[in-house]
C-alpha atoms as a PDB file:
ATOM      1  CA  UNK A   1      11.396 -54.137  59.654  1.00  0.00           C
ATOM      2  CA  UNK A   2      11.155 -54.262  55.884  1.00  0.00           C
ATOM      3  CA  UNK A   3       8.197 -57.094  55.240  1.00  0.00           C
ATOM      4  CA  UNK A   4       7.611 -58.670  51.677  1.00  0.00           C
ATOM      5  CA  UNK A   5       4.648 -60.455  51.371  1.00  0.00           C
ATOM      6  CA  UNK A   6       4.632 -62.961  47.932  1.00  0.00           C
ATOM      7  CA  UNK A   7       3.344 -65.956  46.261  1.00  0.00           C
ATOM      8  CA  UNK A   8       4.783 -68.876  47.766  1.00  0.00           C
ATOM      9  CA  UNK A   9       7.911 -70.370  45.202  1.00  0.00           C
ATOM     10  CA  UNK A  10       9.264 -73.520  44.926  1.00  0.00           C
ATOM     11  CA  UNK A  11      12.291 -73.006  46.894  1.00  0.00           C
ATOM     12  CA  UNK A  12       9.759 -71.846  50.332  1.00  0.00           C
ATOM     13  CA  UNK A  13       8.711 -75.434  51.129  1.00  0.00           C
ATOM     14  CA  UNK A  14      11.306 -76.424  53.719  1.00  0.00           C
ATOM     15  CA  UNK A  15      10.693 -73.080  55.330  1.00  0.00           C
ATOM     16  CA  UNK A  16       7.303 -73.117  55.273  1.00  0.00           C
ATOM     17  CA  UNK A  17       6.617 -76.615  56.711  1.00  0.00           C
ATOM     18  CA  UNK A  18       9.424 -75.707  59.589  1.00  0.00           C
ATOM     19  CA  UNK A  19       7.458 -72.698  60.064  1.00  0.00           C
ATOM     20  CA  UNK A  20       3.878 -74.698  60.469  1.00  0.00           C
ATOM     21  CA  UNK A  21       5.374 -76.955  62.484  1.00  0.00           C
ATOM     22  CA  UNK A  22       6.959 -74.150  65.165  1.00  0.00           C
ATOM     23  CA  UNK A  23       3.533 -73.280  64.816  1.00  0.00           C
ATOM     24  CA  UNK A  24       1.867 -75.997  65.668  1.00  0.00           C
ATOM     25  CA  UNK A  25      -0.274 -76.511  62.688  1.00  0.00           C
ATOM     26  CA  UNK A  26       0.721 -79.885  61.520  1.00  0.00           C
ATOM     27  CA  UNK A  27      -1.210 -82.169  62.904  1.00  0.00           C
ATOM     28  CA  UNK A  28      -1.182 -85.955  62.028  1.00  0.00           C
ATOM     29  CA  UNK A  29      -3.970 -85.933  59.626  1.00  0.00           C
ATOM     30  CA  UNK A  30      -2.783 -83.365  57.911  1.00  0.00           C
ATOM     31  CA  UNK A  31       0.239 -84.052  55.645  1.00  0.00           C
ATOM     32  CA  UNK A  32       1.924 -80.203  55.372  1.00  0.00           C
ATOM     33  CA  UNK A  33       3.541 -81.354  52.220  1.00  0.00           C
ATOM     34  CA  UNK A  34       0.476 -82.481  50.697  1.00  0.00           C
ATOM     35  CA  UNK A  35      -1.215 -79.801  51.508  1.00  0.00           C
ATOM     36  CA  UNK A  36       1.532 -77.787  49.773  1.00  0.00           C
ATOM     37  CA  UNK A  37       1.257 -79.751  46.315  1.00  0.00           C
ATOM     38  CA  UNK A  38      -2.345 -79.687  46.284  1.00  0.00           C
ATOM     39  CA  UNK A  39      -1.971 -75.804  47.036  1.00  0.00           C
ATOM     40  CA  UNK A  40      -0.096 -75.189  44.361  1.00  0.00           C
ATOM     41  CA  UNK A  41      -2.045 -76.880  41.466  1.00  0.00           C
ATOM     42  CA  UNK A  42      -5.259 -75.144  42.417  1.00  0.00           C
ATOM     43  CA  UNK A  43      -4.873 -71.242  43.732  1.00  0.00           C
ATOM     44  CA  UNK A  44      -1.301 -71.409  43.278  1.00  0.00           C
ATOM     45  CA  UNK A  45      -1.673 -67.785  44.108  1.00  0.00           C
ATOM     46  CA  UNK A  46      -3.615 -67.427  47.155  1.00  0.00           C
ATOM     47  CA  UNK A  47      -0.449 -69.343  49.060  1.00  0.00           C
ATOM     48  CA  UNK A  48       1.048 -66.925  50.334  1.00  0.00           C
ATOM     49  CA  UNK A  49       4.473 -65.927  52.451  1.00  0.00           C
ATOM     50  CA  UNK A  50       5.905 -62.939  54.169  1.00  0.00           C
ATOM     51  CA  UNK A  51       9.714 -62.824  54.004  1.00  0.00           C
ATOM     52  CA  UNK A  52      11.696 -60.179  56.306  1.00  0.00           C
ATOM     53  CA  UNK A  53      15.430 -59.542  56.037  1.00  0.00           C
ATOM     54  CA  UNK A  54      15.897 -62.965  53.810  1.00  0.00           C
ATOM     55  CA  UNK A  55      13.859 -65.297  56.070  1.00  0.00           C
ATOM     56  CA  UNK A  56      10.298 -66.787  55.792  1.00  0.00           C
ATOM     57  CA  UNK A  57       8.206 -65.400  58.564  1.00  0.00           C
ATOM     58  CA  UNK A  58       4.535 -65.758  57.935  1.00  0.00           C
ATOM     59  CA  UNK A  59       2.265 -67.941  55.701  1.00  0.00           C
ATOM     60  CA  UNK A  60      -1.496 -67.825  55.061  1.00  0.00           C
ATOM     61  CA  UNK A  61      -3.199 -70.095  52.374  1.00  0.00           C
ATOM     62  CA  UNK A  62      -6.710 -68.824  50.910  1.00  0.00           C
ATOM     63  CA  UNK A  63      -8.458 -71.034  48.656  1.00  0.00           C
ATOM     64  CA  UNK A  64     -12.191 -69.845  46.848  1.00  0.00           C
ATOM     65  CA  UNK A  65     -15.046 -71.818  45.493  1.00  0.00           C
ATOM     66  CA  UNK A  66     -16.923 -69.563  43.813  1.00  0.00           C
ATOM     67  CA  UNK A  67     -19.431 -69.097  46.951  1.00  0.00           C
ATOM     68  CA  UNK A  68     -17.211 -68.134  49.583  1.00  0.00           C
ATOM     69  CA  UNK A  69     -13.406 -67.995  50.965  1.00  0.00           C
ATOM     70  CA  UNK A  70     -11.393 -69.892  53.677  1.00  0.00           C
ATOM     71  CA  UNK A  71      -8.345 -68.874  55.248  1.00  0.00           C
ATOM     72  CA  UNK A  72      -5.630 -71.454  56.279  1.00  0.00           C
ATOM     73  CA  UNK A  73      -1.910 -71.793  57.554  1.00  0.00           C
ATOM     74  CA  UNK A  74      -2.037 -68.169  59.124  1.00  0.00           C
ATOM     75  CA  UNK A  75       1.354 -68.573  60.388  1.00  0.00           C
ATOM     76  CA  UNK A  76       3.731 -66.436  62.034  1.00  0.00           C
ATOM     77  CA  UNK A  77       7.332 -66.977  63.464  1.00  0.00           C
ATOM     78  CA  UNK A  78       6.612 -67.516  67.317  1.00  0.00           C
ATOM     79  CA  UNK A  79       9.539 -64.677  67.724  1.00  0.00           C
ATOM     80  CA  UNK A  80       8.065 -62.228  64.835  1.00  0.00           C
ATOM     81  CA  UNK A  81       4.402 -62.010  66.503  1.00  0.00           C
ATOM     82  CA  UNK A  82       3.073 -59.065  67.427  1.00  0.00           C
ATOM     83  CA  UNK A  83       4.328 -56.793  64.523  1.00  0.00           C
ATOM     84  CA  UNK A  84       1.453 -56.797  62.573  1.00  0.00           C
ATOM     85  CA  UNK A  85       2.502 -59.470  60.132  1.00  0.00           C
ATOM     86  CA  UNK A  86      -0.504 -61.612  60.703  1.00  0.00           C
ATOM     87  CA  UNK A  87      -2.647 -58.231  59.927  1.00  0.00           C
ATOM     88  CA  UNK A  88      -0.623 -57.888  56.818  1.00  0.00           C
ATOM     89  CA  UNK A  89      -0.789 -61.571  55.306  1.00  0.00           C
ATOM     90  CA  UNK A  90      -4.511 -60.951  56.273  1.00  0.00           C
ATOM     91  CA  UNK A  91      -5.067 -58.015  54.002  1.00  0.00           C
ATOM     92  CA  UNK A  92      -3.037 -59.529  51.029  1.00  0.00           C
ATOM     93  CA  UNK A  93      -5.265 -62.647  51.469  1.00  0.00           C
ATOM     94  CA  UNK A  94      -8.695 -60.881  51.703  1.00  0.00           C
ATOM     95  CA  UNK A  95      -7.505 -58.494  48.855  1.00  0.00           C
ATOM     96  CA  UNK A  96      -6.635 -61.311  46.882  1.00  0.00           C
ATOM     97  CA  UNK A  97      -9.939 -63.083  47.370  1.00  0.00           C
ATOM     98  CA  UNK A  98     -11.590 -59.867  46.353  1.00  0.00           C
ATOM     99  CA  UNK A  99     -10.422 -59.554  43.927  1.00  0.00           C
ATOM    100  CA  UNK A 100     -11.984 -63.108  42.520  1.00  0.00           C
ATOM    101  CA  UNK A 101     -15.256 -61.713  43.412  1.00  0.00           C
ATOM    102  CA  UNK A 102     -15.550 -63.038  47.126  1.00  0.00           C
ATOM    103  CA  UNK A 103     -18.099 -61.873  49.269  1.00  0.00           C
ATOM    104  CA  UNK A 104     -17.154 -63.607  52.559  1.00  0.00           C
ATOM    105  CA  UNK A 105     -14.230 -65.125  54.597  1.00  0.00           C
ATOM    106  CA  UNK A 106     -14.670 -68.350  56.692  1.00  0.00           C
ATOM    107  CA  UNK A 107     -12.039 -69.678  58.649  1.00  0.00           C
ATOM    108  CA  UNK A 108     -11.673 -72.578  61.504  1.00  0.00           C
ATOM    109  CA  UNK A 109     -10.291 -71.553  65.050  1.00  0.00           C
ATOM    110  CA  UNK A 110      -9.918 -74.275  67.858  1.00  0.00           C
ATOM    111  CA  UNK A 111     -12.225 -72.876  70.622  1.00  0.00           C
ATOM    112  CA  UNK A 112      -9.430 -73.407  72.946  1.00  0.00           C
ATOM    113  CA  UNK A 113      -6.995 -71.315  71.213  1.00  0.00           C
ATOM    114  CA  UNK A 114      -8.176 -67.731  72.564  1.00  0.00           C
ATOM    115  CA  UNK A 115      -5.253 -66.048  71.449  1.00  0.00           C
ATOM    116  CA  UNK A 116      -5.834 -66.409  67.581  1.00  0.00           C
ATOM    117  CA  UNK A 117      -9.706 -65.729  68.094  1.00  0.00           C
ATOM    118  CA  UNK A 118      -9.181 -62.658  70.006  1.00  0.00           C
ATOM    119  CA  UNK A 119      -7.060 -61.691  67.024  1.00  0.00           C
ATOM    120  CA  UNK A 120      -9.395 -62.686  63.937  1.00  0.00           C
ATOM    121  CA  UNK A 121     -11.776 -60.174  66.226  1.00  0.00           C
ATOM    122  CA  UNK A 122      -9.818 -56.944  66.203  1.00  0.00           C
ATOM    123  CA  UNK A 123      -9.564 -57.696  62.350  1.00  0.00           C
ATOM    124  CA  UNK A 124     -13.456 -57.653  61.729  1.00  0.00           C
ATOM    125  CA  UNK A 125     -14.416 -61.404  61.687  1.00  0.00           C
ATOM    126  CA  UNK A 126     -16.929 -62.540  63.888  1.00  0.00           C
ATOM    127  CA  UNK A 127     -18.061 -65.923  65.220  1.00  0.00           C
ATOM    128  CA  UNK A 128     -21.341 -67.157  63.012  1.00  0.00           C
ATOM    129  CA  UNK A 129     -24.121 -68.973  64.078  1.00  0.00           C
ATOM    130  CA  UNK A 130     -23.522 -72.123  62.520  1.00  0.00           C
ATOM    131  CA  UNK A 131     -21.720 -75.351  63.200  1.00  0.00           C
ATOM    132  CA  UNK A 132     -18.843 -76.408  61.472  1.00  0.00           C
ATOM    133  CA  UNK A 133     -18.973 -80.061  60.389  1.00  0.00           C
ATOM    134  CA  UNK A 134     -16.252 -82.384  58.959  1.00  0.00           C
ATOM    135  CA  UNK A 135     -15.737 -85.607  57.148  1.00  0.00           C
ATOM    136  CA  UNK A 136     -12.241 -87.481  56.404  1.00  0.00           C
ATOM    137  CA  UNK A 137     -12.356 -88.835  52.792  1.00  0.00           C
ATOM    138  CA  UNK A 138      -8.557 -89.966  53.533  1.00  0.00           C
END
């Protein structure tokens, strides 16, 4: 399989929120098109997508602060997993983010999805000792 992985363009959106959404990532307080916008005026380049044989297969947003980086919208079609494209959008993201002078990768896993944490483990992240807080400001 012949895998591009690019900055996400214009024309991705409809793919990319069809993709989330096989994925299960939209959730109702997140607005996937939102999301997208905001994306694109800040870090346009850290939004990322892996197209194979003409068709939008994988996503993964990065965003950095200056301090550290966080990964988002790791996606992958639900009938393209296990190829390594998740491994591959992973390296693009983390080289990208290196390359802005980032020293370390956080990222959010729901403790019930043991698939996806299993998988951030073969790739070298491991769970810190912190806890993750949150607060709506929409």
């Amino acid at each position: 399989m012949s895998l591009t992985i690019r900055r996400y363009r214009p024309g991705d959106q409809e793919a990319v929120v069809k993709l989330w959404e096989a994925c299960q990532l939209v959730v109702p307080q997140n607005d996937p098109l939102k999301d997208i916008r905001t994306k694109i005026q800040f870090q346009a380049d850290l939004l990322l997508v892996a197209i194979a044989e003409d068709r939008l297969v994988g996503t993964v947003m990065a965003g950095y602060e200056g301090h550290r980086g966080w990964i988002n919208y790791l996606a992958v079609a639900p009938d393209q997993r296990r190829r390594g494209i998740a491994k591959k959008m992973m390296a693009s993201a983390e080289n990208k983010l290196r390359a802005l002078g980032c020293q370390k990768i956080n990222l959010q896993v729901r403790r019930t999805n043991t698939t996806v944490i299993n998988f951030y483990r073969t790739i070298g992240f491991r769970e810190d000792d912190v806890i993750s807080f949150g607060k709506r400001l929409s």
